[in-house]
Protein backbone atom coordinates (compact mmCIF):
# COMPACT_ATOMS: atom_id res chain seq x y z
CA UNK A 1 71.61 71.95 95.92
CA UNK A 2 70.51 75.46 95.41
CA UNK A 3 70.87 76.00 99.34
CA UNK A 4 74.33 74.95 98.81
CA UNK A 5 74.63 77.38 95.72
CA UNK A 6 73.87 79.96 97.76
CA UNK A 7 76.13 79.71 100.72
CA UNK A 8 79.12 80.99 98.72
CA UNK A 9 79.66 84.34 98.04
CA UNK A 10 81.92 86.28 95.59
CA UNK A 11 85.83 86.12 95.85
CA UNK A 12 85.88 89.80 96.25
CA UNK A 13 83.49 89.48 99.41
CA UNK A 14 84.71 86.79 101.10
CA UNK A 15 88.86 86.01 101.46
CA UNK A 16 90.79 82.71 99.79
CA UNK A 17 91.15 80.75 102.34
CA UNK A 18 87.16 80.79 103.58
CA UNK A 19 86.33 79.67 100.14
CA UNK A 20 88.32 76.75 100.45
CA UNK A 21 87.20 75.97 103.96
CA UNK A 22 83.57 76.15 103.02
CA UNK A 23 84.40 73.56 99.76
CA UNK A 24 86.03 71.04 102.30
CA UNK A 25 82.58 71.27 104.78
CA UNK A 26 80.55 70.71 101.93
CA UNK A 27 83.04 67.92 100.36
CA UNK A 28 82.74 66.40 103.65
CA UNK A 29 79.11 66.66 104.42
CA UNK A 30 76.88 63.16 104.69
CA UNK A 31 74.81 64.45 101.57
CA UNK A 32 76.91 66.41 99.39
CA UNK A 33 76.01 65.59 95.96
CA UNK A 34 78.78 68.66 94.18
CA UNK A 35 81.72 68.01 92.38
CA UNK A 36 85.18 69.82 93.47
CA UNK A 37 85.05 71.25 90.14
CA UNK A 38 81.24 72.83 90.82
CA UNK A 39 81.78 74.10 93.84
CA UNK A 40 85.21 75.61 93.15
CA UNK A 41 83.60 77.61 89.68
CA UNK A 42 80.83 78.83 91.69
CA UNK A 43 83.06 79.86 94.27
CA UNK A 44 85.20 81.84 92.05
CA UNK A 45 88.89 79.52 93.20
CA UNK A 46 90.59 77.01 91.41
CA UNK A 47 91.07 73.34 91.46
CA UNK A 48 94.78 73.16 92.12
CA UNK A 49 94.33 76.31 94.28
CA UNK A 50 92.05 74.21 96.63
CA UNK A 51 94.10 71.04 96.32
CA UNK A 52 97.55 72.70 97.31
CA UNK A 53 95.34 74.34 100.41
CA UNK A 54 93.83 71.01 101.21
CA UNK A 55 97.38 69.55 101.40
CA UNK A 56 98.59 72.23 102.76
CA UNK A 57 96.19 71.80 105.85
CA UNK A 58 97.19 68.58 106.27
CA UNK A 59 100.50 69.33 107.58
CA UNK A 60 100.71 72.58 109.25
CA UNK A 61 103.61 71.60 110.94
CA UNK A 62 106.27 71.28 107.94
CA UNK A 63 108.36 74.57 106.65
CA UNK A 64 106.50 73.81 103.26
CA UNK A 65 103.09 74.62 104.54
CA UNK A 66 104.53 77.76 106.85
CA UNK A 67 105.35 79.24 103.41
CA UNK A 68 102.67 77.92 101.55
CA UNK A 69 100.13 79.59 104.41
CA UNK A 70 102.41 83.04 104.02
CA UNK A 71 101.90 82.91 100.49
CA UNK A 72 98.20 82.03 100.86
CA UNK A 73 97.99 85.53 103.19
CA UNK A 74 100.08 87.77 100.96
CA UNK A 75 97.73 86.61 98.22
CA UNK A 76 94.73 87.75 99.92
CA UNK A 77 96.42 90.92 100.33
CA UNK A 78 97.02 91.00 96.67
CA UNK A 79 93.48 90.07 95.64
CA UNK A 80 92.60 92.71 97.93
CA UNK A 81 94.22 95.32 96.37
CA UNK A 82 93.18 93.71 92.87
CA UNK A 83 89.73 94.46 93.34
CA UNK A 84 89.66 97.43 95.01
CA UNK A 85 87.37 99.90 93.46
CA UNK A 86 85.42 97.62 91.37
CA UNK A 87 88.01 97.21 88.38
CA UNK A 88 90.76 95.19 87.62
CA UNK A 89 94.78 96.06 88.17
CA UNK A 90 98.47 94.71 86.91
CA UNK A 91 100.86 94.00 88.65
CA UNK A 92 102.13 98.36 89.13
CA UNK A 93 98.45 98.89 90.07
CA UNK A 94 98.35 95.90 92.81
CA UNK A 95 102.32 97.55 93.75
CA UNK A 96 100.31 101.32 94.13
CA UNK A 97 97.17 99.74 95.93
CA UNK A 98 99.75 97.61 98.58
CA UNK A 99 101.26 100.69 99.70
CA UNK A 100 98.18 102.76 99.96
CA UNK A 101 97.69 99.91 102.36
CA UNK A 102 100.59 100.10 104.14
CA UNK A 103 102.13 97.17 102.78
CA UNK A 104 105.48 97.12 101.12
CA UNK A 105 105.31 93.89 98.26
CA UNK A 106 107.79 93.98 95.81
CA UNK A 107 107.43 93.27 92.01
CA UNK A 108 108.61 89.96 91.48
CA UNK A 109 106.54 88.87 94.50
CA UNK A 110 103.18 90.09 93.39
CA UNK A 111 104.22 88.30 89.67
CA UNK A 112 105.19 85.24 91.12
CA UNK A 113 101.88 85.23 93.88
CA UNK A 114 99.25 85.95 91.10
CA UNK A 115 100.40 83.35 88.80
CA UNK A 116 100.74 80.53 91.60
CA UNK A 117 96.69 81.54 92.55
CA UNK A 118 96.13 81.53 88.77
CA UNK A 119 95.11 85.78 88.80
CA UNK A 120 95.51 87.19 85.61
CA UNK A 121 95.24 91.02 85.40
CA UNK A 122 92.91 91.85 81.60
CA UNK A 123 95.28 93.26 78.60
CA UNK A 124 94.97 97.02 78.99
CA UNK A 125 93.26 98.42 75.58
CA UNK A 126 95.20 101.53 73.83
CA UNK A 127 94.72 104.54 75.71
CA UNK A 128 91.63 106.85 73.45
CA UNK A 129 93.34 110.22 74.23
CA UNK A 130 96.90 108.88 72.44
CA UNK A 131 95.19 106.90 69.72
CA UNK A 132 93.33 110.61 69.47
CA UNK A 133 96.87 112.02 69.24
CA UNK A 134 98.92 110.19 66.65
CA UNK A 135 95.32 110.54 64.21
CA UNK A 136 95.60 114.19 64.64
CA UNK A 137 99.49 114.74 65.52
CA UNK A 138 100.52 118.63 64.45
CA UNK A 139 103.86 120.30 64.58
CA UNK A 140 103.12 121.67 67.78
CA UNK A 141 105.13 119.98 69.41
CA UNK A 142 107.59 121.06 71.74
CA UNK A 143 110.83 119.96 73.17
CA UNK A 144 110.99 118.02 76.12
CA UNK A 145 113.25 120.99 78.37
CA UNK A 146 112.24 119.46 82.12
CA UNK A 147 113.37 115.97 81.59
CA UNK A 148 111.23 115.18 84.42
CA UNK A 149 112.97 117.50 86.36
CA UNK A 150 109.45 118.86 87.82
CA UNK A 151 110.42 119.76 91.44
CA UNK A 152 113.15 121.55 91.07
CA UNK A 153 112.03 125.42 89.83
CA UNK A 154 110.17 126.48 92.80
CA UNK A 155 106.42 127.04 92.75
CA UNK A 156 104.69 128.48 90.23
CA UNK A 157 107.20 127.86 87.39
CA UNK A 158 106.64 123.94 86.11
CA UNK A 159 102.50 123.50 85.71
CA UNK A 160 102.18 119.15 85.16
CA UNK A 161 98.88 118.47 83.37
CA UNK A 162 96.98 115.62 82.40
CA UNK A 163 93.47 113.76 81.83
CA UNK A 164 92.84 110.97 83.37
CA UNK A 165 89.78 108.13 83.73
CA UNK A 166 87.26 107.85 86.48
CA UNK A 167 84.94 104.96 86.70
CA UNK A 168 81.06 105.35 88.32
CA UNK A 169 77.93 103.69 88.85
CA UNK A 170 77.27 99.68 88.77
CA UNK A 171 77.43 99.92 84.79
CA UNK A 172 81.43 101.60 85.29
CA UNK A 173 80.38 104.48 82.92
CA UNK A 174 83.47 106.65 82.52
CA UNK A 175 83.92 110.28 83.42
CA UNK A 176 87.06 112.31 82.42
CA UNK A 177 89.56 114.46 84.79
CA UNK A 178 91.53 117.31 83.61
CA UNK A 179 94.03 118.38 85.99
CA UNK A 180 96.77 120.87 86.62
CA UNK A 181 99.53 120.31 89.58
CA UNK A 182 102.09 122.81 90.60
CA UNK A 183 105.27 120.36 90.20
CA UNK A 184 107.44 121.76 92.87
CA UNK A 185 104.42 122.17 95.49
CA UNK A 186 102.10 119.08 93.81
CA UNK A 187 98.75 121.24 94.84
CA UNK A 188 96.39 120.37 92.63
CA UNK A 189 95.49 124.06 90.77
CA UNK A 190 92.46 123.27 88.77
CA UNK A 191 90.61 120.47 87.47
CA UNK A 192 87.86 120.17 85.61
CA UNK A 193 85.45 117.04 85.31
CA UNK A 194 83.83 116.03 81.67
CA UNK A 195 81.87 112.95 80.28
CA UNK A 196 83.44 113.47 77.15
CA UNK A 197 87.23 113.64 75.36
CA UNK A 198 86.50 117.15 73.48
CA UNK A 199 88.72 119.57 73.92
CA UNK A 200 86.72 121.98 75.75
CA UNK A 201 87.00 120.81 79.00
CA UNK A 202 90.74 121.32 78.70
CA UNK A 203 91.11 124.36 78.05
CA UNK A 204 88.34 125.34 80.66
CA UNK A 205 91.08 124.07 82.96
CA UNK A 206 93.69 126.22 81.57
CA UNK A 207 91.26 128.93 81.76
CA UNK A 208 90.43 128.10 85.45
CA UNK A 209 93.95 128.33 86.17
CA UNK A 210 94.43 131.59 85.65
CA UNK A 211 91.22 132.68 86.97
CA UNK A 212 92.11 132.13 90.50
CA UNK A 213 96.03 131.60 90.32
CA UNK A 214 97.63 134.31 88.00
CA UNK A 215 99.26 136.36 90.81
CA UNK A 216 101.13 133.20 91.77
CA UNK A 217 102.34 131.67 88.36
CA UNK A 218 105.47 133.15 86.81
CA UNK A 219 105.47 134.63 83.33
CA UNK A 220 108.21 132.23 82.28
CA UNK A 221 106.69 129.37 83.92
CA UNK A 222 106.91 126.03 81.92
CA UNK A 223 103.57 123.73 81.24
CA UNK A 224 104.16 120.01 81.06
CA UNK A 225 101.68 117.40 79.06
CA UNK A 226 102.11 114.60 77.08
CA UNK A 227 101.29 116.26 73.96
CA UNK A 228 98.38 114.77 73.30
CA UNK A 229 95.64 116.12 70.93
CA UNK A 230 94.31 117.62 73.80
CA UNK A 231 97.70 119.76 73.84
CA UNK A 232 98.81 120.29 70.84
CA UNK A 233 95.56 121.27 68.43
């Protein structure tokens, strides 16, 4: 029993459709002793998962199962994607991930391919940095004059900055990017790396800046955030 335990491996190491084929041999074996329901938890599928695979195998033939197997592949390419990294995505993240790989899934697709293989992307907390914000929100702030309009000013006249979250180590402790992109251009300028949200950090980025970029950076330029704390304290 425990050598049969140990046989399987984790979804994200091993694809779908192996998984299902190694339940089946074991199913099928003279002195298998596991339940469907056993072996699917331990190997990370589920029941009606394996079932519409097991019927699907059945008749390879039939247009059914042609789709069924396409959807069964486009899947893997989804879980794929999923757990890239080490953390979990939605559905935009999976969309990103797909095309980093070359692969061109639409929306509706990925929505309707997760919930057929029962894949459930986690509820995304509140962003820190705006919760942050709105508890310290000042009349700093500004009016929005780009309207997103970012490439259109030539370089060195709209600087986009932000802070965004990077995950390390097998315990996913979390680091903190500050970044400034020329928006015409979309070089990154400076960043600077923290392991905390104080302010600092932020404006050692601003200060970077114009360390090594003040000849090319226009005195009217415009600087583009979301107004966070970060931004406007």
């Amino acid at each position: 029993m425990y050598q049969q335990k140990a046989n399987f491996k984790t979804i994200e190491e091993q694809t779908v459709r192996e998984n299902y084929e190694l339940i089946d041999r074991t199913l099928n074996s003279k002195n298998n002793v596991l339940t469907v329901s056993y072996l699917c938890e331990n190997a990370g599928v589920s029941r009606s998962g394996f079932y519409s695979w097991k019927k699907r195998k059945n008749d390879l033939s039939s247009t059914y199962n042609k789709k069924e197997e396409q959807d069964l592949k486009d899947f893997e390419l989804i879980l794929e994607a999923y757990n890239f990294k080490g953390y979990d995505k939605g559905r935009r993240g999976i969309h990103m991930r797909l095309l980093h790989m070359g692969v061109l899934m639409n929306h509706k697709k990925i929505t309707r391919l997760m919930k057929k293989f029962n894949l459930f992307c986690p509820i995304r907390k509140a962003n820190p940095a705006r919760r942050m914000a709105k508890a310290l929100k000042t009349s700093n702030y500004a009016d929005n004059i780009l309207k997103r309009h970012f490439d259109e000013y030539g370089p060195g006249y709209v600087l986009e900055t932000d802070i965004t979250y990077l995950f390390y180590g097998q315990k996913r402790s979390k680091a903190y990017l500050s970044v400034v992109k020329d928006g015409f251009t979309k070089q990154i300028l400076s960043y600077v790396l923290s392991s905390s949200l104080e302010e600092d950090f932020v404006l050692e980025t601003i200060n970077q800046l114009f360390e090594n970029h003040k000849h090319n950076i226009h005195t009217d330029a415009l600087i583009h955030s979301d107004q966070g704390a970060h931004y406007t304290s």
